[in-house]
C-alpha atoms as a PDB file:
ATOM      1  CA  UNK A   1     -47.262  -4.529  -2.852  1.00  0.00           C
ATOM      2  CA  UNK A   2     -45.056  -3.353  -0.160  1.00  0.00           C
ATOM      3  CA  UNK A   3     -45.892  -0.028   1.499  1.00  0.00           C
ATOM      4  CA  UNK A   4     -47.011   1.659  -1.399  1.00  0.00           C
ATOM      5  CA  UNK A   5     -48.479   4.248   0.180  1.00  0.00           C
ATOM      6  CA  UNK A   6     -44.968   4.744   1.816  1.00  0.00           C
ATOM      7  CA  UNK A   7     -43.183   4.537  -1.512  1.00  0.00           C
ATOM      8  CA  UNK A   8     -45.154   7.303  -3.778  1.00  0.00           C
ATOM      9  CA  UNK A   9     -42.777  10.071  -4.154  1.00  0.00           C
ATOM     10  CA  UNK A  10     -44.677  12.690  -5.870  1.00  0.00           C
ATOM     11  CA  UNK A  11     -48.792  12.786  -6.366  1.00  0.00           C
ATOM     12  CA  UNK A  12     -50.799  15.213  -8.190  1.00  0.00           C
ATOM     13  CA  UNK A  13     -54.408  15.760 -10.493  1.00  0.00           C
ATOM     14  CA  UNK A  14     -52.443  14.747 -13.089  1.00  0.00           C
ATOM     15  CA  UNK A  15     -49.227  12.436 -12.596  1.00  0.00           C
ATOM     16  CA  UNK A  16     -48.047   9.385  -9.382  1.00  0.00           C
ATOM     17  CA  UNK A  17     -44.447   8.658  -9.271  1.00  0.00           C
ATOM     18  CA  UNK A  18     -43.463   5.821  -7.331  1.00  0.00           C
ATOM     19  CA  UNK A  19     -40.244   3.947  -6.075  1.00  0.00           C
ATOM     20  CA  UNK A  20     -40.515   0.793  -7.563  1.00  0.00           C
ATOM     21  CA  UNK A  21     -38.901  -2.390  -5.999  1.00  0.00           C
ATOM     22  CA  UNK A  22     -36.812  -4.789  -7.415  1.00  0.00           C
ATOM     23  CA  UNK A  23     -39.119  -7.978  -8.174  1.00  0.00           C
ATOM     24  CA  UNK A  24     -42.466  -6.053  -8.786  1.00  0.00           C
ATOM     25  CA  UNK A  25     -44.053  -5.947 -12.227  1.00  0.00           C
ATOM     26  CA  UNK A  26     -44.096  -1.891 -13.918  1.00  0.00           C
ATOM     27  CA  UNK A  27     -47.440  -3.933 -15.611  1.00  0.00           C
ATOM     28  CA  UNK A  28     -49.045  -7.208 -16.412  1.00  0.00           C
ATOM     29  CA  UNK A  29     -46.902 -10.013 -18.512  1.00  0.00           C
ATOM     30  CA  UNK A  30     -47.484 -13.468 -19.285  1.00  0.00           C
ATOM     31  CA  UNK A  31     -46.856 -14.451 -15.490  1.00  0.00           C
ATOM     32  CA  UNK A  32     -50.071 -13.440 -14.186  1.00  0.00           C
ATOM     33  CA  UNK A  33     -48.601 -11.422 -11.242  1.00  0.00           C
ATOM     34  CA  UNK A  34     -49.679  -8.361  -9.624  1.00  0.00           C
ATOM     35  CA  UNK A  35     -47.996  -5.296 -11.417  1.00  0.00           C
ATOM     36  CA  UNK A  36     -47.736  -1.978  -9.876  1.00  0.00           C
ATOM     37  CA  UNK A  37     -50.366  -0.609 -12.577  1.00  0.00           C
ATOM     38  CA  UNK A  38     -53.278  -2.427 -11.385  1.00  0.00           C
ATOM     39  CA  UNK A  39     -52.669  -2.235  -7.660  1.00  0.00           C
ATOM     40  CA  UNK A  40     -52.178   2.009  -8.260  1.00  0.00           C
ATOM     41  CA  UNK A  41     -55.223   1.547  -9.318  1.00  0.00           C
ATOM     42  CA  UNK A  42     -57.281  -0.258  -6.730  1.00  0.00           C
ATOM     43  CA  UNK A  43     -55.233   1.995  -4.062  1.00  0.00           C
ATOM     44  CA  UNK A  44     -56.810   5.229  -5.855  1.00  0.00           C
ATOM     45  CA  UNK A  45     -59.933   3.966  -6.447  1.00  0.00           C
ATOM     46  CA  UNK A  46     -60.600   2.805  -2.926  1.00  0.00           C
ATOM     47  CA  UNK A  47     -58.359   6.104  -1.131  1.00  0.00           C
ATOM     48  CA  UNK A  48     -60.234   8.691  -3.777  1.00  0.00           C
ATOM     49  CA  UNK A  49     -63.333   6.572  -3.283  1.00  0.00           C
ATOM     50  CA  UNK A  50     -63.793   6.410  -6.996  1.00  0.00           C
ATOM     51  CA  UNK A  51     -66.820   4.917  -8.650  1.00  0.00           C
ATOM     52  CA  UNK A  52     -66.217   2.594 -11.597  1.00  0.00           C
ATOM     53  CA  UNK A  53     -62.853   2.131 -13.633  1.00  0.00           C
ATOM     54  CA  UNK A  54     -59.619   4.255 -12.827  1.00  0.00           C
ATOM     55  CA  UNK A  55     -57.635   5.402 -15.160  1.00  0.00           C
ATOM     56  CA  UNK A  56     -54.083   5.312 -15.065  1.00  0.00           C
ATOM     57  CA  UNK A  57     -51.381   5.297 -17.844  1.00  0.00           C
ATOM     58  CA  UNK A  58     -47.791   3.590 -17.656  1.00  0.00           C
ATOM     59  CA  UNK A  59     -45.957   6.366 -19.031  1.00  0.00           C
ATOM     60  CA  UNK A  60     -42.386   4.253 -19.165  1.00  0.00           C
ATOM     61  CA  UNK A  61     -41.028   0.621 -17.717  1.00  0.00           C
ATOM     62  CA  UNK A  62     -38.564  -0.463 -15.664  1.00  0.00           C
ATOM     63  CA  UNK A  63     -37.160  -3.916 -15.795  1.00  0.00           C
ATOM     64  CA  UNK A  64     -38.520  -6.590 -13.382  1.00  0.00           C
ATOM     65  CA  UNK A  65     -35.594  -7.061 -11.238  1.00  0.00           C
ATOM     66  CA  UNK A  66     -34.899  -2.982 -11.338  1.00  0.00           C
ATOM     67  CA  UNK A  67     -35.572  -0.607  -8.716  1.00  0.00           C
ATOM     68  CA  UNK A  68     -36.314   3.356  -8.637  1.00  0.00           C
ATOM     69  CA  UNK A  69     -38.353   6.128  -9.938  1.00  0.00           C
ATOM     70  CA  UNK A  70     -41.819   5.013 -12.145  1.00  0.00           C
ATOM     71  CA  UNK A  71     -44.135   7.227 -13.741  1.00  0.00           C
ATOM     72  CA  UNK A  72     -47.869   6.762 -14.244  1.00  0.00           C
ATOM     73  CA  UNK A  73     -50.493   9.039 -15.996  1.00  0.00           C
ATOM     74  CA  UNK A  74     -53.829   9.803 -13.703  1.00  0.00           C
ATOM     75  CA  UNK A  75     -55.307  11.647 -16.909  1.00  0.00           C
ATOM     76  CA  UNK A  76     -55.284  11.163 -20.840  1.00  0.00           C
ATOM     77  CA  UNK A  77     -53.965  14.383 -21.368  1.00  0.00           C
ATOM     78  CA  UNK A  78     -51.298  14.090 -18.972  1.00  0.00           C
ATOM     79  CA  UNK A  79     -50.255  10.848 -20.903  1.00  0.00           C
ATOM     80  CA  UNK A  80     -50.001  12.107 -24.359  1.00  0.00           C
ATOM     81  CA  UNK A  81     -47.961  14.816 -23.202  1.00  0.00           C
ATOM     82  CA  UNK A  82     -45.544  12.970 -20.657  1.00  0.00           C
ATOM     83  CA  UNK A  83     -45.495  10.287 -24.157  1.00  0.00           C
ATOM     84  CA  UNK A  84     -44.001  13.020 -26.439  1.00  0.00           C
ATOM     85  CA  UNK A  85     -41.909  14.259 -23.937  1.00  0.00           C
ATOM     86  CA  UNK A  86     -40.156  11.115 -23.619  1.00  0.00           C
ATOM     87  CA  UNK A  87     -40.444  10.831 -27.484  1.00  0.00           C
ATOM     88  CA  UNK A  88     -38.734  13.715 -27.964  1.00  0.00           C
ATOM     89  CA  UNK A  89     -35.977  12.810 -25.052  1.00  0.00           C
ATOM     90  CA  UNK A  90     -36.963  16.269 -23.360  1.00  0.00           C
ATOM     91  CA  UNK A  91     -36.427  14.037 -19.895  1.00  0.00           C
ATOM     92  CA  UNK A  92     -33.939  13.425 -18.206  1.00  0.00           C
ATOM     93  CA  UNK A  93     -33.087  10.021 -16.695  1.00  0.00           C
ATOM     94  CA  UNK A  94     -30.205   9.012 -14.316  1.00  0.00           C
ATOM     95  CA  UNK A  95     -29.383   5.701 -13.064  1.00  0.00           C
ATOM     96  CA  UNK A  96     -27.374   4.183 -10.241  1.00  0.00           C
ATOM     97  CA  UNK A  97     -25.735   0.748 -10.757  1.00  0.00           C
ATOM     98  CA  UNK A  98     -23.582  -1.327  -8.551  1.00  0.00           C
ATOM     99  CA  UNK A  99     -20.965  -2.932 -11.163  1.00  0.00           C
ATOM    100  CA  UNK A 100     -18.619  -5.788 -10.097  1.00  0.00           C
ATOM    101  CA  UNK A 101     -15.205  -4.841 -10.139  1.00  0.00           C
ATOM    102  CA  UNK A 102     -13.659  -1.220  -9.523  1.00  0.00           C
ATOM    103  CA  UNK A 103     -13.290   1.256 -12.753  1.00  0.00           C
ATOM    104  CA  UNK A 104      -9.924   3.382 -13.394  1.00  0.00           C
ATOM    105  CA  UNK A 105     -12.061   5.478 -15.847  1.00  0.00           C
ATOM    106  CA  UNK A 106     -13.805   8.233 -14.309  1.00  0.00           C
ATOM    107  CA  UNK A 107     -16.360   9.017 -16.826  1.00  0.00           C
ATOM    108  CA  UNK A 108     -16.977   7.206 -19.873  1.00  0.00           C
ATOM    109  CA  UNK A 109     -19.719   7.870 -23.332  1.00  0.00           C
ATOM    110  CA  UNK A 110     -20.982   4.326 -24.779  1.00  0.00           C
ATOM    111  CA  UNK A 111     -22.038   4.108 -28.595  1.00  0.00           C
ATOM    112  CA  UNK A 112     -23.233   0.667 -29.379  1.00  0.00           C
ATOM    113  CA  UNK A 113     -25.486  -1.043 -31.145  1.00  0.00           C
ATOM    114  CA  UNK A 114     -27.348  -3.485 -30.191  1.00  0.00           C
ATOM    115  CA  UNK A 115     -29.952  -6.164 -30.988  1.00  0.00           C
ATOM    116  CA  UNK A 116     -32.407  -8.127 -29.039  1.00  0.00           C
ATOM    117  CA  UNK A 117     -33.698 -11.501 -28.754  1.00  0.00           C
ATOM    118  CA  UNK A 118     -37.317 -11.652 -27.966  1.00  0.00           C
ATOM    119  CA  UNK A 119     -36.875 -15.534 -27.132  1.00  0.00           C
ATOM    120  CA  UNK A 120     -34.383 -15.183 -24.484  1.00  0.00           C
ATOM    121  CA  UNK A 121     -35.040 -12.055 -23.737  1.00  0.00           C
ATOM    122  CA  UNK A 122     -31.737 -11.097 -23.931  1.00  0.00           C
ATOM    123  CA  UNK A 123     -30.057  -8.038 -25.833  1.00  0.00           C
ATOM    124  CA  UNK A 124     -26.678  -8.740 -28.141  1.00  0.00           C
ATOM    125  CA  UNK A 125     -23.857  -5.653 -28.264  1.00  0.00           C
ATOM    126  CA  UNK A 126     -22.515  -4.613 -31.494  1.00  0.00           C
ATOM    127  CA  UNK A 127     -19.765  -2.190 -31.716  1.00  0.00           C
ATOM    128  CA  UNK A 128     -20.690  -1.337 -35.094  1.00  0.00           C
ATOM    129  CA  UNK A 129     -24.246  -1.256 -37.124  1.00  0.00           C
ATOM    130  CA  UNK A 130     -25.525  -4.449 -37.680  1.00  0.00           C
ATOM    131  CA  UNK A 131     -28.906  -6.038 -38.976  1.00  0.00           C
ATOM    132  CA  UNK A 132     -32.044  -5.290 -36.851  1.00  0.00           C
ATOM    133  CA  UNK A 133     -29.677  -3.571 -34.497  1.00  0.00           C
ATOM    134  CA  UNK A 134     -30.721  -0.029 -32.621  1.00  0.00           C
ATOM    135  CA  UNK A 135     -28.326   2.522 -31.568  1.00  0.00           C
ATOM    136  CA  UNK A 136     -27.878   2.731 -27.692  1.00  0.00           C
ATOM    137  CA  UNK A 137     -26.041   5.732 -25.913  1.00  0.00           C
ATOM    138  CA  UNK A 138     -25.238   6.610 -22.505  1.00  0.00           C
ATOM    139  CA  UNK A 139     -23.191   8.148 -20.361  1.00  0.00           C
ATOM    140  CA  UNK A 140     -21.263   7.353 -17.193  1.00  0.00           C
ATOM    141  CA  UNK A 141     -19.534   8.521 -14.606  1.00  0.00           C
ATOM    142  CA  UNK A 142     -17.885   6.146 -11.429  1.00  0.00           C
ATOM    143  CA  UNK A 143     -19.272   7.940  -8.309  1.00  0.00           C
ATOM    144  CA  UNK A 144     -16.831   5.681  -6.124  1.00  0.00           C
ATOM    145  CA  UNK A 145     -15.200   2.178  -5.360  1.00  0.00           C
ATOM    146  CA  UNK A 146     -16.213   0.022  -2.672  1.00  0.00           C
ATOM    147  CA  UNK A 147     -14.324  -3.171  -1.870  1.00  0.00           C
ATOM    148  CA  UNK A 148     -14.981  -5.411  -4.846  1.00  0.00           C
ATOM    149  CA  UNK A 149     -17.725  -2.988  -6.407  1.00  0.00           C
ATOM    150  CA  UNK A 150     -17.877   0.392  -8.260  1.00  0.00           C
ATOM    151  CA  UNK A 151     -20.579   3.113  -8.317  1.00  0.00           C
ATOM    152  CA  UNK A 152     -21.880   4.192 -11.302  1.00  0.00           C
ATOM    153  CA  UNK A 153     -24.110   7.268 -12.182  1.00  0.00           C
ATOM    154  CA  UNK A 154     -25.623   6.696 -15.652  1.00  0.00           C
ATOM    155  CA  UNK A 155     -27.472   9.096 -17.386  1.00  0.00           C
ATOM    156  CA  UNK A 156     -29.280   7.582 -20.501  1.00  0.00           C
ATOM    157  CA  UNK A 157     -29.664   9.342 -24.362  1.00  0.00           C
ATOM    158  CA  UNK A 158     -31.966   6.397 -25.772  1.00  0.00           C
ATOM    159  CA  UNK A 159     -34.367   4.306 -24.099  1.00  0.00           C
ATOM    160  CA  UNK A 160     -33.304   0.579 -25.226  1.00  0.00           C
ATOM    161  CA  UNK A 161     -34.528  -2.185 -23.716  1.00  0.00           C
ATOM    162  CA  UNK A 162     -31.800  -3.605 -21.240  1.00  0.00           C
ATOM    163  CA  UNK A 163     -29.436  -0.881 -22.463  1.00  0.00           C
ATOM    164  CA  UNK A 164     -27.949  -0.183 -19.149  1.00  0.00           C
ATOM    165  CA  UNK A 165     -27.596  -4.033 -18.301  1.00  0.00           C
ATOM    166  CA  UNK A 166     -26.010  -4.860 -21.690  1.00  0.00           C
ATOM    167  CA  UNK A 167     -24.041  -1.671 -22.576  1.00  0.00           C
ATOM    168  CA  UNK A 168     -22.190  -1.881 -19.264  1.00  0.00           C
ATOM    169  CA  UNK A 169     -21.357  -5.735 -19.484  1.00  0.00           C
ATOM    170  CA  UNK A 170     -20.041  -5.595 -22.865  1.00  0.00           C
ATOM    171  CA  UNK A 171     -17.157  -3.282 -21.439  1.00  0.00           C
ATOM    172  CA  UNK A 172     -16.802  -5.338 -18.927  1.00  0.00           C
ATOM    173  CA  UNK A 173     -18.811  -4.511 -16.017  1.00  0.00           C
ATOM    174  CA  UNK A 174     -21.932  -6.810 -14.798  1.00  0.00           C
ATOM    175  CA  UNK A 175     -23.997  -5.233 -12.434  1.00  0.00           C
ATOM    176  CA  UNK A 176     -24.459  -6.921  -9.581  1.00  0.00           C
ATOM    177  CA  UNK A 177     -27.110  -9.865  -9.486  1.00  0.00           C
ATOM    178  CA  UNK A 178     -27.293  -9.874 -13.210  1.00  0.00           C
ATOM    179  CA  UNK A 179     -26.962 -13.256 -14.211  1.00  0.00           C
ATOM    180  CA  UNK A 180     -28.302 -12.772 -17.367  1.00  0.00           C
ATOM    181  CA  UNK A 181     -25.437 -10.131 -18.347  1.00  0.00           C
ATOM    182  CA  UNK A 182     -22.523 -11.446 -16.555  1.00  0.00           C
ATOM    183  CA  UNK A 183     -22.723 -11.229 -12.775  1.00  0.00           C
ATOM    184  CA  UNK A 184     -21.143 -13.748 -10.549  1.00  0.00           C
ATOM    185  CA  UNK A 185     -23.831 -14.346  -8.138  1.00  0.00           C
ATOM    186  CA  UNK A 186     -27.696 -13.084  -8.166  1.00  0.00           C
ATOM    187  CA  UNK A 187     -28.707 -11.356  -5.393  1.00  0.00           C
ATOM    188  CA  UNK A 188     -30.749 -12.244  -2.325  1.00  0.00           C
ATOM    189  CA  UNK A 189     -34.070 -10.546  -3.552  1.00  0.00           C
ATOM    190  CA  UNK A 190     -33.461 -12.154  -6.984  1.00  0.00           C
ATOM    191  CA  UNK A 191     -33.292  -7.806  -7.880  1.00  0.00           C
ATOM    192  CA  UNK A 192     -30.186  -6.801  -9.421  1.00  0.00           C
ATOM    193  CA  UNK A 193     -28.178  -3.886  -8.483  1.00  0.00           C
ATOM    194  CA  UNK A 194     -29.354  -0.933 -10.937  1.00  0.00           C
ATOM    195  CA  UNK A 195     -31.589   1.583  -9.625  1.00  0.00           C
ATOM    196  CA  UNK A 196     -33.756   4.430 -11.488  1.00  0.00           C
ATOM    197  CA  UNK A 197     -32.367   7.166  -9.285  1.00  0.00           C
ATOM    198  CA  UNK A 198     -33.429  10.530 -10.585  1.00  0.00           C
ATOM    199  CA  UNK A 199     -35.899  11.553 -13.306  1.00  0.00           C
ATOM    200  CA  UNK A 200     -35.998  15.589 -14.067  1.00  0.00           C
ATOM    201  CA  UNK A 201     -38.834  16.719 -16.996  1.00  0.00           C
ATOM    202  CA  UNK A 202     -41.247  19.912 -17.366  1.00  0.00           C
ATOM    203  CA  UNK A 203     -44.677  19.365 -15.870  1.00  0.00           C
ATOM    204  CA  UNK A 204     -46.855  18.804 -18.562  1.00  0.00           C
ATOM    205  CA  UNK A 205     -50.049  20.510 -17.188  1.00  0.00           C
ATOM    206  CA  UNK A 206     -48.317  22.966 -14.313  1.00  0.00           C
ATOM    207  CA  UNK A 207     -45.339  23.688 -16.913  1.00  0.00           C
ATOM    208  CA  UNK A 208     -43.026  23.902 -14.192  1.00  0.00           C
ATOM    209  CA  UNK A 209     -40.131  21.609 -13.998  1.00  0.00           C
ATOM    210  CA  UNK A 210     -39.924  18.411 -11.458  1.00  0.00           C
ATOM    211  CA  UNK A 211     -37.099  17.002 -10.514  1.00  0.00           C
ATOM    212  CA  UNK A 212     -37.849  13.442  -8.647  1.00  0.00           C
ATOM    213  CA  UNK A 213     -35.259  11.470  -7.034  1.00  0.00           C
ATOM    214  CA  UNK A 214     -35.562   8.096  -5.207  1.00  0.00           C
ATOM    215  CA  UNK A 215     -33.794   6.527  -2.665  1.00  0.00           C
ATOM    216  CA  UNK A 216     -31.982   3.415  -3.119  1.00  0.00           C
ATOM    217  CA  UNK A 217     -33.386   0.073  -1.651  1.00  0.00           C
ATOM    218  CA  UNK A 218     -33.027  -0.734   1.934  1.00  0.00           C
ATOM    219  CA  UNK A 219     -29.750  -2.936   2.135  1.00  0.00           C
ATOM    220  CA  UNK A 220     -26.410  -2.584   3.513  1.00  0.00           C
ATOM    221  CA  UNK A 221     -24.168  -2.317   0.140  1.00  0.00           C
ATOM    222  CA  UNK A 222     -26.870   0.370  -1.359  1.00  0.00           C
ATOM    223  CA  UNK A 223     -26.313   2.508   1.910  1.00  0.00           C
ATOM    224  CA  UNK A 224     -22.823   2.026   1.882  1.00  0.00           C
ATOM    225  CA  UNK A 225     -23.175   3.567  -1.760  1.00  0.00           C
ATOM    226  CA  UNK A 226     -25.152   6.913  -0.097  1.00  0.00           C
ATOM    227  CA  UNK A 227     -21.936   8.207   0.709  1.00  0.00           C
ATOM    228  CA  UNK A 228     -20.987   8.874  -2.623  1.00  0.00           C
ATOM    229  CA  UNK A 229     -24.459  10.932  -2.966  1.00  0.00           C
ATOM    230  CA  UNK A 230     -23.500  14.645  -4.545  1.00  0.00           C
END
């Protein structure tokens, strides 16, 4: 895993946050590759000289070919109590995504519903309820246009799988590289353009509130997009 010791954006007893690239696994699937999970691991064990098995809890996941701020537990009680937390939507999550086109609306709430497809892995929007559907909401705002791409800053109010990706194609923009939803092209890294950019909860242990942001991966349309940074 690239530079992971480079990439860990906030360490304590209890909690590692790191910035995730696009490509690497949050944890193990059916491909057999290395995940993030396991090599956190084997880095603490061999750093913290650590006899034995290390424990470490995946507290949330982030899409294979999405980038940004991920969460693991270094101790069962931190787990449980990061778990409810996100349970009980007492965290705040904000996203960045590079969306083809350029948006006239500034800021935007999406209700949908939608409905996935475990065999293509693939989510379905509904505009209304449907069968086996979940409810999905988020919120946008357009940060700024570039050339033949807009900035988005999406904050999230459920945790759906592909939510962002889906939600955001069905009104008609595809962030960039998604084939799957939409997009034109992929991108070079085979990522696509939507980044976990800030994450903002109350310590779970310490009780004091952490607010974690990450910076964007290291290419020439995602520094471009730093300008529009608040």
């Amino acid at each position: 895993m690239k530079n992971l010791k480079d990439r860990i954006l906030y360490e304590d007893n209890h909690l590692i946050i790191i910035n995730k690239l696009p490509g690497e696994l949050s944890q193990g699937d059916q491909t057999g590759d290395e995940s993030l999970l396991d090599t956190i691991k084997e880095l603490i064990r061999i750093r913290d000289k650590k006899p034995g098995n290390v424990f470490l809890g995946l507290i949330h996941r982030l899409d294979r070919p999405t980038s940004g701020v991920l969460v693991f537990a270094k101790t069962t009680k931190a787990l449980s109590r990061m778990n409810e937390l996100f349970k009980t939507r007492e965290i705040k999550k904000v996203y960045w995504a590079i969306v083809e086109g350029q948006s006239e609306i500034k800021t935007e709430r999406l209700e949908h519903y939608l409905r996935k497809n475990s065999k293509n892995n693939k989510v379905t929007v509904y505009s209304k309820p449907t069968p086996d559907s979940k409810k999905a909401v988020l919120e946008y705002r357009v940060l700024g246009n570039l050339d033949n791409y807009s900035l988005f800053e999406v904050e999230l109010h459920t945790g759906r799988s592909h939510q962002i990706r889906s939600q955001l194609s069905f009104i008609g923009y595809s962030i960039k590289g998604d084939l799957k939803y939409g997009a034109k092209r992929s991108n070079p890294d085979g990522g696509i353009s939507l980044h976990s950019r800030m994450i903002r909860f109350i310590h779970p242990i310490k009780k004091e509130e952490i607010t974690i942001t990450a910076p964007p991966p290291d290419d020439s349309l995602w520094k471009e997009c730093l300008k529009f940074a608040d």
